[in-house]
C-alpha atoms as a PDB file:
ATOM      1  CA  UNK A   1     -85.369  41.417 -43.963  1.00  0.00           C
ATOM      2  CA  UNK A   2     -89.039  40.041 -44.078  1.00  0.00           C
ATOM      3  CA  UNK A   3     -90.965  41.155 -41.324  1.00  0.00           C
ATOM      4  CA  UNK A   4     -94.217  39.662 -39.478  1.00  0.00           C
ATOM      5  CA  UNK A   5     -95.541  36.430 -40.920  1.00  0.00           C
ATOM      6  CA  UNK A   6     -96.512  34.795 -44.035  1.00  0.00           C
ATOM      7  CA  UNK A   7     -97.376  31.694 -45.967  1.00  0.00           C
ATOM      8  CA  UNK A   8     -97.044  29.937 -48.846  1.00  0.00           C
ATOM      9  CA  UNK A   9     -99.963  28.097 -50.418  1.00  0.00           C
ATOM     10  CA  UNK A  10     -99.991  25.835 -53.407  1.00  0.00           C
ATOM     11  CA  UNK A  11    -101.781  27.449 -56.823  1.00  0.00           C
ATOM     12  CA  UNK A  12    -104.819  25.400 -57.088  1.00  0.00           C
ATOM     13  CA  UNK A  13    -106.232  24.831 -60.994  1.00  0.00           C
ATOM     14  CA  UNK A  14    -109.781  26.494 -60.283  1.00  0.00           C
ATOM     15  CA  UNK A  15    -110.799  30.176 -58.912  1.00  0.00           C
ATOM     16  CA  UNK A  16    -112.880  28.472 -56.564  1.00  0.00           C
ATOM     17  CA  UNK A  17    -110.063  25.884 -55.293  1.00  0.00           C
ATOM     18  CA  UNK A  18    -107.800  29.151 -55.582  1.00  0.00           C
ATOM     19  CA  UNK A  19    -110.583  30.817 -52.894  1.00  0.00           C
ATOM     20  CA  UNK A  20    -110.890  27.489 -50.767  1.00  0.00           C
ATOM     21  CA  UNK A  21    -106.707  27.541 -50.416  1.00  0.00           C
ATOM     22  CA  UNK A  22    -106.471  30.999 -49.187  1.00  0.00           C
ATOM     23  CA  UNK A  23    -109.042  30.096 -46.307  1.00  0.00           C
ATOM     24  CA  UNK A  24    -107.138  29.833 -43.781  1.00  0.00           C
ATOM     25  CA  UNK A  25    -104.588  32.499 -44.219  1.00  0.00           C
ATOM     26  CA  UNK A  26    -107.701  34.741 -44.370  1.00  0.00           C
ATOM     27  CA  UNK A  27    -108.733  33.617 -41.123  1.00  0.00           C
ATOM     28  CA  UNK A  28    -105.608  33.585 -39.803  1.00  0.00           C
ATOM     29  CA  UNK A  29    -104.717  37.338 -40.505  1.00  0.00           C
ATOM     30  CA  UNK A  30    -108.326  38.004 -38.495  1.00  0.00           C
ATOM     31  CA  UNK A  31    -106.884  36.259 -35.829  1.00  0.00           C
ATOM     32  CA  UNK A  32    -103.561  37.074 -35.410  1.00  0.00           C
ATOM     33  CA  UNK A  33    -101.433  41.043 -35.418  1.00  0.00           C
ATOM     34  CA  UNK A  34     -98.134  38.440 -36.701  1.00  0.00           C
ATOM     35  CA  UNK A  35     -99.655  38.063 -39.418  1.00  0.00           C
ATOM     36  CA  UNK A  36    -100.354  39.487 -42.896  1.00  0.00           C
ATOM     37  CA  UNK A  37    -102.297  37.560 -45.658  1.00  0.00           C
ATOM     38  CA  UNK A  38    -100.955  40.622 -48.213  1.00  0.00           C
ATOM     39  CA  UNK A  39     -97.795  38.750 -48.033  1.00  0.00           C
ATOM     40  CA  UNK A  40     -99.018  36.117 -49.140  1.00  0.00           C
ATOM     41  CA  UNK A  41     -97.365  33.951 -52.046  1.00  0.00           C
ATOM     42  CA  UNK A  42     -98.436  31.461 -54.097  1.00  0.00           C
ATOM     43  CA  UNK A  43     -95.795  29.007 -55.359  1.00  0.00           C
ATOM     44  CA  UNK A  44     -95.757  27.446 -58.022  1.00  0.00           C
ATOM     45  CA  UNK A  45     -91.785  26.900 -58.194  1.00  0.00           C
ATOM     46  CA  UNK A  46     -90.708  23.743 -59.453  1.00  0.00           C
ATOM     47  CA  UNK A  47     -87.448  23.946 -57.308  1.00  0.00           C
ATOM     48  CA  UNK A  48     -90.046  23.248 -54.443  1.00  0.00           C
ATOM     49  CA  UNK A  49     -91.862  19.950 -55.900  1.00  0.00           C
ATOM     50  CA  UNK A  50     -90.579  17.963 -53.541  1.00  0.00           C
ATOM     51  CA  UNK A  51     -90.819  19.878 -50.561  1.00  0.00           C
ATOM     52  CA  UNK A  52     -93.873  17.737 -48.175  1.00  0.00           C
ATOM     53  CA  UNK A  53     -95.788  20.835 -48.919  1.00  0.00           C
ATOM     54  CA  UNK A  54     -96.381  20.624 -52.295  1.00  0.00           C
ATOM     55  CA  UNK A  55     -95.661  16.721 -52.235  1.00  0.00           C
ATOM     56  CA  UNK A  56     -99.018  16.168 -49.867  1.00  0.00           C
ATOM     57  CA  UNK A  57    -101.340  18.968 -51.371  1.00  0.00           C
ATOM     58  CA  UNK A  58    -100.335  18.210 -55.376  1.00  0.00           C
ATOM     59  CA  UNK A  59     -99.922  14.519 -55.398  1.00  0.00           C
ATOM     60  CA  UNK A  60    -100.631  12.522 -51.949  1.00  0.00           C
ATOM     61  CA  UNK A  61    -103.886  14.363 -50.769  1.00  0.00           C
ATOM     62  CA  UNK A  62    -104.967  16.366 -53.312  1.00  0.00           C
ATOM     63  CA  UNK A  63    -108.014  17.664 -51.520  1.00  0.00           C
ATOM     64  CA  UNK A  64    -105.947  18.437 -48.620  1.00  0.00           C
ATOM     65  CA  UNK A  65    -104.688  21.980 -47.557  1.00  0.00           C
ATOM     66  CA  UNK A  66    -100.908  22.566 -47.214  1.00  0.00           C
ATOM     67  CA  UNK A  67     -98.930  25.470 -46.052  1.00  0.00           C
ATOM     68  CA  UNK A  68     -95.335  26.930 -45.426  1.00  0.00           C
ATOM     69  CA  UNK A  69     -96.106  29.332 -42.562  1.00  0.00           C
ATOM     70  CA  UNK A  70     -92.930  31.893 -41.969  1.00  0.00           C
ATOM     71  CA  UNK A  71     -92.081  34.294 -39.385  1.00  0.00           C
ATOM     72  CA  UNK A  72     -89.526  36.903 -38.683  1.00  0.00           C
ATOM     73  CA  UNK A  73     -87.116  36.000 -36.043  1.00  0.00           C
ATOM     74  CA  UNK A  74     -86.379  39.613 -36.415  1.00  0.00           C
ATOM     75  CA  UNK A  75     -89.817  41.966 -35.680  1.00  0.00           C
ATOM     76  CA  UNK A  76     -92.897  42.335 -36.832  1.00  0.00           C
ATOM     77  CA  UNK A  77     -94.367  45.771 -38.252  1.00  0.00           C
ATOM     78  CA  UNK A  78     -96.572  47.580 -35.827  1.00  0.00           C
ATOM     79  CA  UNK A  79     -99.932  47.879 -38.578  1.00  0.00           C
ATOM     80  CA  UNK A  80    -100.764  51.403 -37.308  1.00  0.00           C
ATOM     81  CA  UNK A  81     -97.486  53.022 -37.219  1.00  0.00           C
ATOM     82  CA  UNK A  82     -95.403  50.980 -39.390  1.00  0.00           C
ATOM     83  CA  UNK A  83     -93.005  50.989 -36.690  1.00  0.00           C
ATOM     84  CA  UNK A  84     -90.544  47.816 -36.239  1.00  0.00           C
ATOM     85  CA  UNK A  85     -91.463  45.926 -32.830  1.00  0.00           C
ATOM     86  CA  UNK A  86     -89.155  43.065 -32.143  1.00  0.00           C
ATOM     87  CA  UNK A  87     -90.733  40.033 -31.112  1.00  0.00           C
ATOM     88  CA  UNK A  88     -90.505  38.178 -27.918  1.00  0.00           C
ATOM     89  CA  UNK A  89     -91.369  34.965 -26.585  1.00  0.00           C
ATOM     90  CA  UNK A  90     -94.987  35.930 -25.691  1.00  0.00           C
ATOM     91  CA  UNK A  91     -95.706  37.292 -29.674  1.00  0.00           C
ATOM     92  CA  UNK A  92     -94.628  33.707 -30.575  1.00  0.00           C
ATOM     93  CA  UNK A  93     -96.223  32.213 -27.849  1.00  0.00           C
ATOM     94  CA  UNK A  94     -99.952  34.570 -29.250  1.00  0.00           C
ATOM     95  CA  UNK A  95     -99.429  33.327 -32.689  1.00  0.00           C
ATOM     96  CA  UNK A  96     -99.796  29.244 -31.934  1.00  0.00           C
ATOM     97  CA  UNK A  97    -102.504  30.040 -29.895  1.00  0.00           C
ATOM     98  CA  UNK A  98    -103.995  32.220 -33.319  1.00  0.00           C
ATOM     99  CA  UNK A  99    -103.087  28.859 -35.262  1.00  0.00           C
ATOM    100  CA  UNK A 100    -104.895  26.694 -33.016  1.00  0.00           C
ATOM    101  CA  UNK A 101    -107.882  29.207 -32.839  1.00  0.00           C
ATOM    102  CA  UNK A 102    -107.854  29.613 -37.048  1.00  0.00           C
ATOM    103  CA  UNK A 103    -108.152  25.855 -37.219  1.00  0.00           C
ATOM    104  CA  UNK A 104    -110.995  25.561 -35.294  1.00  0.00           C
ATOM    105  CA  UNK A 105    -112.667  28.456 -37.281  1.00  0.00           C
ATOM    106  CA  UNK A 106    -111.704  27.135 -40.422  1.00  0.00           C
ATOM    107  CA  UNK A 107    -113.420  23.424 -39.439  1.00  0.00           C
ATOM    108  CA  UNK A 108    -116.119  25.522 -37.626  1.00  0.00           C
ATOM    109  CA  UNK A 109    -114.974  23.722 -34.664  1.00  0.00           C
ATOM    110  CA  UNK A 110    -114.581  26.867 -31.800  1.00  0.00           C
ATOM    111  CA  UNK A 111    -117.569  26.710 -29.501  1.00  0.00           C
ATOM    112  CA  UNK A 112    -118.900  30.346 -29.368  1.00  0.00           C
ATOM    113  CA  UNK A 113    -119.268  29.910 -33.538  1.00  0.00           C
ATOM    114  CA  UNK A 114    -120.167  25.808 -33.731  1.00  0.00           C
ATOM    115  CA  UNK A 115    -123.600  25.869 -32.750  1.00  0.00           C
ATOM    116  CA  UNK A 116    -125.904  29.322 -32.707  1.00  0.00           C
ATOM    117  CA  UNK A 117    -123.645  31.455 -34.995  1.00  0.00           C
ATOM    118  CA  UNK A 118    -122.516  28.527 -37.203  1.00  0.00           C
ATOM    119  CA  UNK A 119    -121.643  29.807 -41.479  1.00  0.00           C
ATOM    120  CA  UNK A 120    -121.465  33.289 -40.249  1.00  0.00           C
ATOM    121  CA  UNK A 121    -118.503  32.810 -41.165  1.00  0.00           C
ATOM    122  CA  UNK A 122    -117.314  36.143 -43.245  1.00  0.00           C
ATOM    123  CA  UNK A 123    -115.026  34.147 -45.356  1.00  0.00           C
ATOM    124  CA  UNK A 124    -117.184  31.016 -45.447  1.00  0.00           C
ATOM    125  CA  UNK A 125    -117.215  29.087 -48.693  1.00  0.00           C
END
């Protein structure tokens, strides 16, 4: 059984569109103890064409950034201890508000980072 969270991201055709892709996941894993952007996979299945992942980030906005996000309804992994801890309703809960704060770092949109402490970024393109 997969535990915690992870994503999967379309392969992009450069190392630097490869880099852009993974942005977010990046971010997100900063933001968010769900989730773990070593579990990350890149798919490149062609089972999944036509899912509206790959649909929208291959051939409707091909500029755009598109990605499966999974979660245990099981537990997630506790990262010091390795030790299963089963989720509730607030751990869910924490992870949309991690969502909603990694867009807003990824668009450079969160108000503490937008103005005086804007491409500090770490992960910053």
């Amino acid at each position: 059984t997969e535990k915690n969270g992870f994503m999967y991201i379309n392969k992009r055709e450069t190392p630097a569109a490869q880099e852009r892709e993974a942005l977010y996941p990046r971010l997100l894993e900063v933001n968010s103890r769900e989730f773990r952007f070593g579990s990350l996979r890149y798919d490149e299945n062609g089972k999944k064409h036509g899912t509206g992942r790959r649909t929208l980030g291959e051939e409707v906005l091909p500029r755009s950034h598109c990605y499966t996000l999974e979660i245990s309804f099981f537990c997630s992994c506790d990262p010091t201890t390795g030790v299963p801890v089963p989720y509730t309703r607030e751990d869910y809960g924490h992870l949309g508000r991690c969502l909603g704060e990694t867009f807003l770092d990824f668009y450079g949109l969160r108000p503490e980072t937008s103005s005086s402490q804007k491409g500090s970024n770490p992960f910053s393109l």
